[in-house]
C-alpha atoms as a PDB file:
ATOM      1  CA  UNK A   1     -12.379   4.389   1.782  1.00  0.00           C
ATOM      2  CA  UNK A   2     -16.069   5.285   1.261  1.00  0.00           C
ATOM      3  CA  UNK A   3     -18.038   8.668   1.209  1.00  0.00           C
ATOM      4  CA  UNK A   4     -17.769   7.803   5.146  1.00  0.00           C
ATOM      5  CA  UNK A   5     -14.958   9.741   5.500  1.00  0.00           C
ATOM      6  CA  UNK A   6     -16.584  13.091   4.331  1.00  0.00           C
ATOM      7  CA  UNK A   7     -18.322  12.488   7.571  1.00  0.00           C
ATOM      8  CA  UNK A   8     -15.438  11.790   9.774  1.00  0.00           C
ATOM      9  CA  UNK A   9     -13.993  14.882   8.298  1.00  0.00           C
ATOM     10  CA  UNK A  10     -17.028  17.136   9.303  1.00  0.00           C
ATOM     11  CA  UNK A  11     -17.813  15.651  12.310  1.00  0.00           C
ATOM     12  CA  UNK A  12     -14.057  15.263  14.026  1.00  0.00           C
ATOM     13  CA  UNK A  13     -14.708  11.686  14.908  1.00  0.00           C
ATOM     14  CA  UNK A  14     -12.328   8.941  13.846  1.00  0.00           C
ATOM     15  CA  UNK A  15     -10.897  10.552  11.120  1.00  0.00           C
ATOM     16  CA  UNK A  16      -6.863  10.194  10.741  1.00  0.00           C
ATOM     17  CA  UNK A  17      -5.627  13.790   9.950  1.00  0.00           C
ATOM     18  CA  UNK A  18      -2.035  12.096   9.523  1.00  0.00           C
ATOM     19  CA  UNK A  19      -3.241  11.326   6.446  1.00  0.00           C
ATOM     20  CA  UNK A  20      -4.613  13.417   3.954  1.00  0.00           C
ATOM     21  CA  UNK A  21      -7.256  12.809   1.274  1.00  0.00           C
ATOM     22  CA  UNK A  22      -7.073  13.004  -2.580  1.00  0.00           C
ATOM     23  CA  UNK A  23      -9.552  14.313  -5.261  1.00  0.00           C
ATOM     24  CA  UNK A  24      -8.631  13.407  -8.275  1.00  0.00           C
ATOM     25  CA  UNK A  25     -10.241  12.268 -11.828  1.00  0.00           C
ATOM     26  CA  UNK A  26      -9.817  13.848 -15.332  1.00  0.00           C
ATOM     27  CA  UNK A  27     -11.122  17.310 -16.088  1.00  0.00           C
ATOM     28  CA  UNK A  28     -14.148  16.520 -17.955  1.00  0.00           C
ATOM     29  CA  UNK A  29     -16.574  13.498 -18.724  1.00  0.00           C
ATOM     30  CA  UNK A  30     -15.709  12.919 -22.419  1.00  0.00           C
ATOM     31  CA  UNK A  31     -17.368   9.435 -21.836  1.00  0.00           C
ATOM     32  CA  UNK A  32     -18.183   6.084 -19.872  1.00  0.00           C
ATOM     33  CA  UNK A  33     -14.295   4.582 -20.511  1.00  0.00           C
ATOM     34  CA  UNK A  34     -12.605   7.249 -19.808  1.00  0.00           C
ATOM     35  CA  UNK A  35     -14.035   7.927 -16.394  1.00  0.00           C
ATOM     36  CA  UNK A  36     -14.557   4.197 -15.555  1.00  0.00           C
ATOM     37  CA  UNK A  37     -10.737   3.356 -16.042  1.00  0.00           C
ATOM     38  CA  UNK A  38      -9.581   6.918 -14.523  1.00  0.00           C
ATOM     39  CA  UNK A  39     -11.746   6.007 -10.945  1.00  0.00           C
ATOM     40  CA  UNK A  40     -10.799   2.114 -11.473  1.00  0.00           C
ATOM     41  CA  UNK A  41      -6.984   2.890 -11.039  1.00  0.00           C
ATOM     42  CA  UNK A  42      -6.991   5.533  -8.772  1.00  0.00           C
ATOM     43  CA  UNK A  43      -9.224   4.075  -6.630  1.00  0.00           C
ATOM     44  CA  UNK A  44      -7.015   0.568  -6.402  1.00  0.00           C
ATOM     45  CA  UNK A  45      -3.912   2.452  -5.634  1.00  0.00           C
ATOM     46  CA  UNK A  46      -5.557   4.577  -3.501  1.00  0.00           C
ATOM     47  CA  UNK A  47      -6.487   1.893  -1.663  1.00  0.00           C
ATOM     48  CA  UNK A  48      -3.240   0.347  -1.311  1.00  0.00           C
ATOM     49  CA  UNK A  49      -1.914   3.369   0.104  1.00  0.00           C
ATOM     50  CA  UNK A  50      -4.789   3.942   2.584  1.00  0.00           C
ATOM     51  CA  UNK A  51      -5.652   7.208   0.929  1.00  0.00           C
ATOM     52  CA  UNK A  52      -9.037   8.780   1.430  1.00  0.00           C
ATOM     53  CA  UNK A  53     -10.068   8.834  -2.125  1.00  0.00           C
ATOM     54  CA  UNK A  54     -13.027  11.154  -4.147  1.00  0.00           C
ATOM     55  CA  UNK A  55     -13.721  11.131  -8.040  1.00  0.00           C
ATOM     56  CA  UNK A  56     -13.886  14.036  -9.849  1.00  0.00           C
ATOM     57  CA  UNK A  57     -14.473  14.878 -12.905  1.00  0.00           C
ATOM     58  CA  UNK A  58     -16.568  17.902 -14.646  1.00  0.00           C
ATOM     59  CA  UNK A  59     -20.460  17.282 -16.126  1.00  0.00           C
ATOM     60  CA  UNK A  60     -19.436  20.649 -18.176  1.00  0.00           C
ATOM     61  CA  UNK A  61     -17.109  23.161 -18.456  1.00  0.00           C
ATOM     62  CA  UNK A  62     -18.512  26.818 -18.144  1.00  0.00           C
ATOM     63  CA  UNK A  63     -15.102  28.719 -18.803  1.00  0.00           C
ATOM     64  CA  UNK A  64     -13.399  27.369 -21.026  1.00  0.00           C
ATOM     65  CA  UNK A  65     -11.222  30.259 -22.998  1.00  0.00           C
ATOM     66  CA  UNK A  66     -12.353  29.934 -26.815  1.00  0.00           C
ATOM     67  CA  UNK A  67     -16.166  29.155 -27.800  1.00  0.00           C
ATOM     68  CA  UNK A  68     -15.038  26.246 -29.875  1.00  0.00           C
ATOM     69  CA  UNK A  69     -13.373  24.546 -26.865  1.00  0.00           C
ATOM     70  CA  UNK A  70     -15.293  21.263 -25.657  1.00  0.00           C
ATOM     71  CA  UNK A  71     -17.786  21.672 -22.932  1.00  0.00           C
ATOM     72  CA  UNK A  72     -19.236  18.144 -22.430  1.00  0.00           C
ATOM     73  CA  UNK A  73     -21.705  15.442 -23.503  1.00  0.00           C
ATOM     74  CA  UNK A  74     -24.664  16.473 -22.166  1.00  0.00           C
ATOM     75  CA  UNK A  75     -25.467  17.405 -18.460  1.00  0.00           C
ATOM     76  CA  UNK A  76     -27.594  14.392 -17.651  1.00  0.00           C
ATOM     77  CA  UNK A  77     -25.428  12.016 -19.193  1.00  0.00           C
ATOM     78  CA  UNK A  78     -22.682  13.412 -17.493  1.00  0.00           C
ATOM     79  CA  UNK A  79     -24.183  13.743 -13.889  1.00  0.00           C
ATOM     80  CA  UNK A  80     -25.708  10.241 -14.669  1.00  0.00           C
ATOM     81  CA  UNK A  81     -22.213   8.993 -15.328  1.00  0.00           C
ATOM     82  CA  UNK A  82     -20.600  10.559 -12.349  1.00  0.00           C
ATOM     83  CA  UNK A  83     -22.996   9.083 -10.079  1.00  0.00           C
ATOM     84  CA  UNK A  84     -22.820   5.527 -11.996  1.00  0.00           C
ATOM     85  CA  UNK A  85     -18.853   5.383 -10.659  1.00  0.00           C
ATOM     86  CA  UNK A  86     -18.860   6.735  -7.313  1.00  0.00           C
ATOM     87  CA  UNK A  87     -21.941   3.758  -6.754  1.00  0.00           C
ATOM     88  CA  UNK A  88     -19.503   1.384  -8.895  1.00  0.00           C
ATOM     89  CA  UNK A  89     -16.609   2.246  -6.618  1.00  0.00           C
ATOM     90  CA  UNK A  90     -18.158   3.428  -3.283  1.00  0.00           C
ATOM     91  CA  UNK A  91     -16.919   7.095  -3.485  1.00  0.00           C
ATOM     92  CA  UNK A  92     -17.526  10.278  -2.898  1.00  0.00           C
ATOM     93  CA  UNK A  93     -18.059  12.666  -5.982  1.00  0.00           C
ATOM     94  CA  UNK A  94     -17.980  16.280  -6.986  1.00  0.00           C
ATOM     95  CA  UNK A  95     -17.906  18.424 -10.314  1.00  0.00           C
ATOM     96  CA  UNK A  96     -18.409  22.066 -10.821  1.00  0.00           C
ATOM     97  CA  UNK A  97     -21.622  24.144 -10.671  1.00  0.00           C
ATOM     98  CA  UNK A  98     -21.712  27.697 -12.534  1.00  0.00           C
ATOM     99  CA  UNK A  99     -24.876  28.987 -11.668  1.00  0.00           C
ATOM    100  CA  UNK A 100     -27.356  29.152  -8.410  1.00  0.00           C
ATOM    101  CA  UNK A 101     -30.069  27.057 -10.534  1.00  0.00           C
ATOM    102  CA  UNK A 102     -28.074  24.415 -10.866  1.00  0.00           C
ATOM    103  CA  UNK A 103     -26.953  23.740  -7.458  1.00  0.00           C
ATOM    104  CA  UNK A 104     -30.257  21.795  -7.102  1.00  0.00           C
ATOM    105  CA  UNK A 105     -30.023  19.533  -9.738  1.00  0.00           C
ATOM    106  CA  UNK A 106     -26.524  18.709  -9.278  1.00  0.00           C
ATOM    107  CA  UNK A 107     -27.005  18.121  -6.362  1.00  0.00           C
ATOM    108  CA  UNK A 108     -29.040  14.646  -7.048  1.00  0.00           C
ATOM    109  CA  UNK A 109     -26.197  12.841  -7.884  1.00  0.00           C
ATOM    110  CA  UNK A 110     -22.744  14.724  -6.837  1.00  0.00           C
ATOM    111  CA  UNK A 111     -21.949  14.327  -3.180  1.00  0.00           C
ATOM    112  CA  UNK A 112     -19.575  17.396  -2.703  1.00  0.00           C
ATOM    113  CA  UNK A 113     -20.549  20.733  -4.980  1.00  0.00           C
ATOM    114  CA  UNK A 114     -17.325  22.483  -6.012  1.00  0.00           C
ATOM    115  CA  UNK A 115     -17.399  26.522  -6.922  1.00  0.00           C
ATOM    116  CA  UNK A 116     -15.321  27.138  -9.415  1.00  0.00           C
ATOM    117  CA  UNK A 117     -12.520  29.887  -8.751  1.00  0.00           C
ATOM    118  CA  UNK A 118     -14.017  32.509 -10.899  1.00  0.00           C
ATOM    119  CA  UNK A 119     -17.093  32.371  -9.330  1.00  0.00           C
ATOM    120  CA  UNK A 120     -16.141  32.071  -5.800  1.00  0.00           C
ATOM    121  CA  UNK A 121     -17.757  35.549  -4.245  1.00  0.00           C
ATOM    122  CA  UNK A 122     -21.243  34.826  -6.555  1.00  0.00           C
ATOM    123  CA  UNK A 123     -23.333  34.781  -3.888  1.00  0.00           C
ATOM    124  CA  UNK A 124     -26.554  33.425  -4.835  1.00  0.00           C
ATOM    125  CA  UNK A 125     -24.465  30.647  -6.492  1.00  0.00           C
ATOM    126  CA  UNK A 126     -22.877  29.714  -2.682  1.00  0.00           C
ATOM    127  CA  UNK A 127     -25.973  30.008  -0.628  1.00  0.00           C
ATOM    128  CA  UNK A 128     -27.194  27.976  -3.329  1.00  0.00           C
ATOM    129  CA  UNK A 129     -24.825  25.262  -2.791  1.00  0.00           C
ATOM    130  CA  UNK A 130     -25.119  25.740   0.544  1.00  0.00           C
ATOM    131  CA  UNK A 131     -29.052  25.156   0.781  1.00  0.00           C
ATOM    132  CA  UNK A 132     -28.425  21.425  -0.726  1.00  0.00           C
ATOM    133  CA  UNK A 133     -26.802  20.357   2.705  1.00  0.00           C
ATOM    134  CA  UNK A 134     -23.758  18.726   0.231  1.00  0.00           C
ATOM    135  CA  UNK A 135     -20.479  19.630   1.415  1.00  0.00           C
ATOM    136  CA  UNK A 136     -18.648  22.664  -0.588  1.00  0.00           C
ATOM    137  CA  UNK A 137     -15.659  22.961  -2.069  1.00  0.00           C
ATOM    138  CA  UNK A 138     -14.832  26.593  -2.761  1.00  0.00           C
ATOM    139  CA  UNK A 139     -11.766  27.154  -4.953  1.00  0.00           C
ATOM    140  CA  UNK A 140      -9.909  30.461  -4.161  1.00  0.00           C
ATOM    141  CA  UNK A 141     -10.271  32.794  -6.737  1.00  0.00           C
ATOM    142  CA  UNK A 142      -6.671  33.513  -8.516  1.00  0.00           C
ATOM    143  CA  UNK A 143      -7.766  37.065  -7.191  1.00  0.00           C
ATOM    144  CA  UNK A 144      -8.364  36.171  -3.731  1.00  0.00           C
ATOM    145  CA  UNK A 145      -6.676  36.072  -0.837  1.00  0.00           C
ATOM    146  CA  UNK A 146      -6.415  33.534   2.165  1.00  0.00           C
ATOM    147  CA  UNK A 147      -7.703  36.136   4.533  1.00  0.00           C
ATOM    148  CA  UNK A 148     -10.466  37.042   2.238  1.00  0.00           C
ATOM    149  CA  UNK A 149     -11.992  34.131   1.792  1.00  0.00           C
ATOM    150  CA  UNK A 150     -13.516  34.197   5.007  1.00  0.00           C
ATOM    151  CA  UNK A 151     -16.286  35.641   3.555  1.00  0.00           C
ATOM    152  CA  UNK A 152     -17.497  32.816   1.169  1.00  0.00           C
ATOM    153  CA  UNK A 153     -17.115  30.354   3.946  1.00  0.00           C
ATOM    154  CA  UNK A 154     -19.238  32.850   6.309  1.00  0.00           C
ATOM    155  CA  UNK A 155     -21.549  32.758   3.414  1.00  0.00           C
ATOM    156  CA  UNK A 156     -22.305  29.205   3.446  1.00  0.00           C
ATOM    157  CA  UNK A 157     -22.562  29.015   6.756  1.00  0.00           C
ATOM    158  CA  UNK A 158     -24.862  31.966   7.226  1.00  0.00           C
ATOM    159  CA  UNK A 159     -27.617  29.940   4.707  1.00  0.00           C
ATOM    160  CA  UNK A 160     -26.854  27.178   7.468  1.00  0.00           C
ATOM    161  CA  UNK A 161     -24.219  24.793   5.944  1.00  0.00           C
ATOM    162  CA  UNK A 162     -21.326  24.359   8.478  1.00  0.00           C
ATOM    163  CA  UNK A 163     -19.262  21.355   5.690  1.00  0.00           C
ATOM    164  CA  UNK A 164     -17.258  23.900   3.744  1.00  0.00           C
ATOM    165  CA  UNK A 165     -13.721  22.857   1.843  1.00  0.00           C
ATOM    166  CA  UNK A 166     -11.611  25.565   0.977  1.00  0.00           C
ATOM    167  CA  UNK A 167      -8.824  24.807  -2.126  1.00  0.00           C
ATOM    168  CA  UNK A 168      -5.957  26.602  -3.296  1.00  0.00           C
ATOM    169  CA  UNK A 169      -5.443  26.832  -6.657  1.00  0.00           C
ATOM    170  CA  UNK A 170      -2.436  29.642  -7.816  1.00  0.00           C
ATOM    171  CA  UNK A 171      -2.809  33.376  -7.621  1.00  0.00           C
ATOM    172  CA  UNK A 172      -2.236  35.631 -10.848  1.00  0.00           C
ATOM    173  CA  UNK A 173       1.331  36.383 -11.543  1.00  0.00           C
ATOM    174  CA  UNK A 174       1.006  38.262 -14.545  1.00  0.00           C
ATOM    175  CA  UNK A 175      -0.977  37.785 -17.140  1.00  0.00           C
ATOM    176  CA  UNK A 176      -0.125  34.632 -18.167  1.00  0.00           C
ATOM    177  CA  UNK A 177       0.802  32.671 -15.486  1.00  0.00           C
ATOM    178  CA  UNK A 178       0.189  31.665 -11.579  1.00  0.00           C
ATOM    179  CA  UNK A 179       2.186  31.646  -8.628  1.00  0.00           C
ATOM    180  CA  UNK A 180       1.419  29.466  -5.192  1.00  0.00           C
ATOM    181  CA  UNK A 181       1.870  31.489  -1.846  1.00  0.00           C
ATOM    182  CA  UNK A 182       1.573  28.598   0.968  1.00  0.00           C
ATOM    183  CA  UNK A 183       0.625  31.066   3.270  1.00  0.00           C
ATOM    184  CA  UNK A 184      -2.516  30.757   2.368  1.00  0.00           C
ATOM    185  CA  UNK A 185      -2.861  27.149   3.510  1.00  0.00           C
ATOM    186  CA  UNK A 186      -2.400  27.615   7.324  1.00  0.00           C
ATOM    187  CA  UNK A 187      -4.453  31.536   6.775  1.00  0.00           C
ATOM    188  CA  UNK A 188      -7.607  29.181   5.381  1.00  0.00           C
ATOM    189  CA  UNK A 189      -7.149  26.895   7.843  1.00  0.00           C
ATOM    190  CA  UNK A 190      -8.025  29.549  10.350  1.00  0.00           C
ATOM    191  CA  UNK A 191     -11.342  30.046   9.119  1.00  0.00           C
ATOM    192  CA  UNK A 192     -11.939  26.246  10.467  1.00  0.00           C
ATOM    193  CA  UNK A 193     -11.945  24.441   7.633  1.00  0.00           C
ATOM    194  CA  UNK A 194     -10.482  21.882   5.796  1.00  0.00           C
ATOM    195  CA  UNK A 195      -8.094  23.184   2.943  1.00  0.00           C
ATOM    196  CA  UNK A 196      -7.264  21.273  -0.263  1.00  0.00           C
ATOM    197  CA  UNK A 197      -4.317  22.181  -2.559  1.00  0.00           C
ATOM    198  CA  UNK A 198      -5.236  22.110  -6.189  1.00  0.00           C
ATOM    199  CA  UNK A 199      -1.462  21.005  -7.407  1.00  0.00           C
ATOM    200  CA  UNK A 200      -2.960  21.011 -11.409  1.00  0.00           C
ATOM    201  CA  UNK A 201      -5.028  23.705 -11.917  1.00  0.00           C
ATOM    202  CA  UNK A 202      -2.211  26.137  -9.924  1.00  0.00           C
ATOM    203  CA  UNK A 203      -0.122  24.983 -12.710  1.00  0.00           C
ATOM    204  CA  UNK A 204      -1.746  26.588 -15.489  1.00  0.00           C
ATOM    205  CA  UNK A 205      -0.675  29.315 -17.966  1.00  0.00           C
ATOM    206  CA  UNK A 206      -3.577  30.943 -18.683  1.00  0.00           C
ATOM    207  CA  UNK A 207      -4.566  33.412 -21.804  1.00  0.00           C
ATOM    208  CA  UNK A 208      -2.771  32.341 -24.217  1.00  0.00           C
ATOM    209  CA  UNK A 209      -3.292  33.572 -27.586  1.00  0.00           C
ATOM    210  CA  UNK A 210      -3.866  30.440 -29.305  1.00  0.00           C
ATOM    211  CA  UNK A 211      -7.309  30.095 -27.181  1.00  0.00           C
ATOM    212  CA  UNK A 212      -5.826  27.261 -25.049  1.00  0.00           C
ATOM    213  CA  UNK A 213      -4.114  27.059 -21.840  1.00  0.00           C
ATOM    214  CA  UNK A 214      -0.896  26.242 -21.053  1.00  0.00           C
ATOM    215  CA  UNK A 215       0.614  24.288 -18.249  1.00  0.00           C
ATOM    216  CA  UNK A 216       3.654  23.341 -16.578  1.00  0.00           C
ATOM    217  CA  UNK A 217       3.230  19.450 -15.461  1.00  0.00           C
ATOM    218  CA  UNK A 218       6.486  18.493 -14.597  1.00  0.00           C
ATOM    219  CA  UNK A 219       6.190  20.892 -11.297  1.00  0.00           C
ATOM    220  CA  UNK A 220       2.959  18.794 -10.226  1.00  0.00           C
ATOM    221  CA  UNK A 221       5.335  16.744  -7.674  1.00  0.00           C
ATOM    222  CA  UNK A 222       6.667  20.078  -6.311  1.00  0.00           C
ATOM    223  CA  UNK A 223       3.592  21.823  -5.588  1.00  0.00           C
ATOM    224  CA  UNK A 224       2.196  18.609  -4.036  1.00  0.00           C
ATOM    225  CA  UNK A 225       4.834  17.927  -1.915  1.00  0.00           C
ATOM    226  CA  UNK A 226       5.434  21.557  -0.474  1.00  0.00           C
ATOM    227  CA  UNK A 227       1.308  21.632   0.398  1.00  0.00           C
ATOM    228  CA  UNK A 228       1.860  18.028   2.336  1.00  0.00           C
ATOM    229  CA  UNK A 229       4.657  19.690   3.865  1.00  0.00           C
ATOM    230  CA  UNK A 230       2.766  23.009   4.742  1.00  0.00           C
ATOM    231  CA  UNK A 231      -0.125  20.980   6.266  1.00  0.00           C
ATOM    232  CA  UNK A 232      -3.000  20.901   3.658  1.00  0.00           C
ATOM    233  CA  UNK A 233      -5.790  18.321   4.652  1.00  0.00           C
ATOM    234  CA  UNK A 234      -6.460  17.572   0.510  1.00  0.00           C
ATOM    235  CA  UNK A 235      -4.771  16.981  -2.390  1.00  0.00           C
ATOM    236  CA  UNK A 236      -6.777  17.983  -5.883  1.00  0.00           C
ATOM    237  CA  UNK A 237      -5.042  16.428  -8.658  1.00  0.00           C
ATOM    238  CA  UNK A 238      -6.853  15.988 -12.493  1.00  0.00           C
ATOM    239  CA  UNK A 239      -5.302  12.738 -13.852  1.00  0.00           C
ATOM    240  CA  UNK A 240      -5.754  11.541 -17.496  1.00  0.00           C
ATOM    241  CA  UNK A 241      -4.002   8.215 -19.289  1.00  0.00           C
ATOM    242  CA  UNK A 242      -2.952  10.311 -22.101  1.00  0.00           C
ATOM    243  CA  UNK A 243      -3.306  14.422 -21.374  1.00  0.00           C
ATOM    244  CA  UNK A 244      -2.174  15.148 -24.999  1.00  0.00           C
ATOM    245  CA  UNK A 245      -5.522  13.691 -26.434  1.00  0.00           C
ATOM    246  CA  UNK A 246      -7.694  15.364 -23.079  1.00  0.00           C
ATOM    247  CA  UNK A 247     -10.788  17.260 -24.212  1.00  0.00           C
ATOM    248  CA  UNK A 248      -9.866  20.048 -21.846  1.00  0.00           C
ATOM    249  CA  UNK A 249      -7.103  21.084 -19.507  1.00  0.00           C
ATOM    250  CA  UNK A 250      -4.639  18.635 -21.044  1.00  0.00           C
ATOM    251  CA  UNK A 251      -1.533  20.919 -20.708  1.00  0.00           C
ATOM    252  CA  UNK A 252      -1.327  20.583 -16.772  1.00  0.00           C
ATOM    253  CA  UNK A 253      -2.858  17.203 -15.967  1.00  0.00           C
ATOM    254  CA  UNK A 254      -0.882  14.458 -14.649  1.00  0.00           C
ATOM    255  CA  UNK A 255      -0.452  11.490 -16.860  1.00  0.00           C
ATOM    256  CA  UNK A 256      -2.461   8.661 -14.719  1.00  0.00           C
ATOM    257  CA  UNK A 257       0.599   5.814 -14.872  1.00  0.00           C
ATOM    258  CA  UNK A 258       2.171   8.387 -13.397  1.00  0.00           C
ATOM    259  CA  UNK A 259       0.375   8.976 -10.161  1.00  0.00           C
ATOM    260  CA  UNK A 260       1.401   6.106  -7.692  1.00  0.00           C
ATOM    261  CA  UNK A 261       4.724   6.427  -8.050  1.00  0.00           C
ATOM    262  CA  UNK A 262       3.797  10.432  -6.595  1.00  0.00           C
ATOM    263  CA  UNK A 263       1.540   9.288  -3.927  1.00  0.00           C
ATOM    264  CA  UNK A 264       3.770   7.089  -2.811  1.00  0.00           C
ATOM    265  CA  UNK A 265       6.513   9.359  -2.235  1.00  0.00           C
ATOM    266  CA  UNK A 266       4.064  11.665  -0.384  1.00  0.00           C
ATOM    267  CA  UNK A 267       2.756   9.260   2.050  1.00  0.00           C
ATOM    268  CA  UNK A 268       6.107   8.885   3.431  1.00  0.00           C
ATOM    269  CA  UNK A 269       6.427  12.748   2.941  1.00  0.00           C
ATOM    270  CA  UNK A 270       2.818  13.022   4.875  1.00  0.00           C
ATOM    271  CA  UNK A 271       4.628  10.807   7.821  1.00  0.00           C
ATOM    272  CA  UNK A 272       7.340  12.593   8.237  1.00  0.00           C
ATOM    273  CA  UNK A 273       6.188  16.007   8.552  1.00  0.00           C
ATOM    274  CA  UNK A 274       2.979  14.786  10.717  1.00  0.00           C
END
């Protein structure tokens, strides 16, 4: 249940593919509570259940639609507080980077870089990542294909980087909304990596005109099940104890008394299709 199994997942060895992993922690570091009681229950039922288990949560948020949306506390504090619960807990931890120069610094105290979906053909920002020697997490661009993301994971391996995660995370349908095509799990697969379904952020309704997006929560059990049952290695789901008060991305995050109950139900789902 420790940052072990990133290496069992690289490396082939001993790692139980009938199972699959879970990333999962609120959006954004709004402060020490908040992520200490997110990572605290997660990471007890997790363990229960025998589920792989990495905390995320965002140091800052670089896209956020309107300028008056919250960004974070403070990149430090937020990196500092990251790295204080994987230690507490004995995870593995990512967050976001938005920019090449601050792959680096990141870096220090996030085990697994993630590239946000807007950003994932920015070169300079994945060689970057790459040149750490963390693991990355490359979220499909909503404007992306499966068969075209190829190139971002020959891009990482190129700057010699060969532990490259691949998540799915809704294609534009629309303006205001996202569709999931689970083709593209088994396509991403065949680039020979890992592939992660991001069963929150793919539930978004983006651009609205108030300046905030919109979600659809109640289909967070669908979209998770059909990825177990198409084969997806990860889960990605952003958790929060009460999403209506959630400094960002409230409208599609899973209320966290709610999440055992669904990972239960897709363990046995996992065993059944495996």
């Amino acid at each position: 249940m420790s940052s072990a199994f990133l290496n069992e997942l690289f490396s082939g060895q001993d790692y139980d593919r009938n199972q699959f992993f879970l990333i999962c922690g609120p959006c954004v570091v709004e402060d020490e509570a908040l992520v200490m009681e997110v990572a605290e229950k997660v990471f007890s039922i997790c363990k229960n259940l025998g589920i792989p288990y990495m905390f995320k949560a965002s140091y800052r948020k670089g896209n956020r639609t309107s300028a008056s949306s919250f960004t974070g506390i403070g990149d430090e504090a937020a990196m500092e507080l990251i790295r204080k619960t994987g230690q507490t807990y004995g995870l593995p931890t990512t967050s976001d980077i938005h920019a090449h120069d601050e792959a680096a610094p990141a870096a220090k105290y996030i085990d697994v870089l993630q590239i946000p979906a807007f950003l994932c053909r920015q070169t300079d920002l994945l060689v970057a990542a790459a040149e750490t020697g963390k693991v990355v997490n490359v979220k499909k661009g909503q404007f992306v294909s499966g068969e075209a993301m190829k190139f971002a994971v020959d891009k990482i391996r190129k700057a010699g980087n060969d532990k490259v995660l691949l998540t799915e995370r809704g294609t534009t349908f629309g303006y205001q909304d996202l569709i999931v095509d689970y083709r593209n799990i088994p396509v991403m697969q065949s680039h020979g990596v890992p592939v992660v379904m991001d069963c929150t952020h793919s539930l978004q309704q983006p651009n609205q005109t108030s300046g905030v997006t919109g979600g659809n929560p109640q289909m967070i059990e669908t979209i998770a099940k059909a990825a177990i049952a198409a084969g997806a290695e990860g889960l990605f789901i952003e958790t929060h104890p009460n999403p209506a008060v959630a400094k960002s991305d409230g409208a599609n995050m899973l209320r966290l008394d709610l999440l055992e109950n669904l990972l239960i139900k897709l363990v046995k789902l996992r065993k059944a299709v495996m």
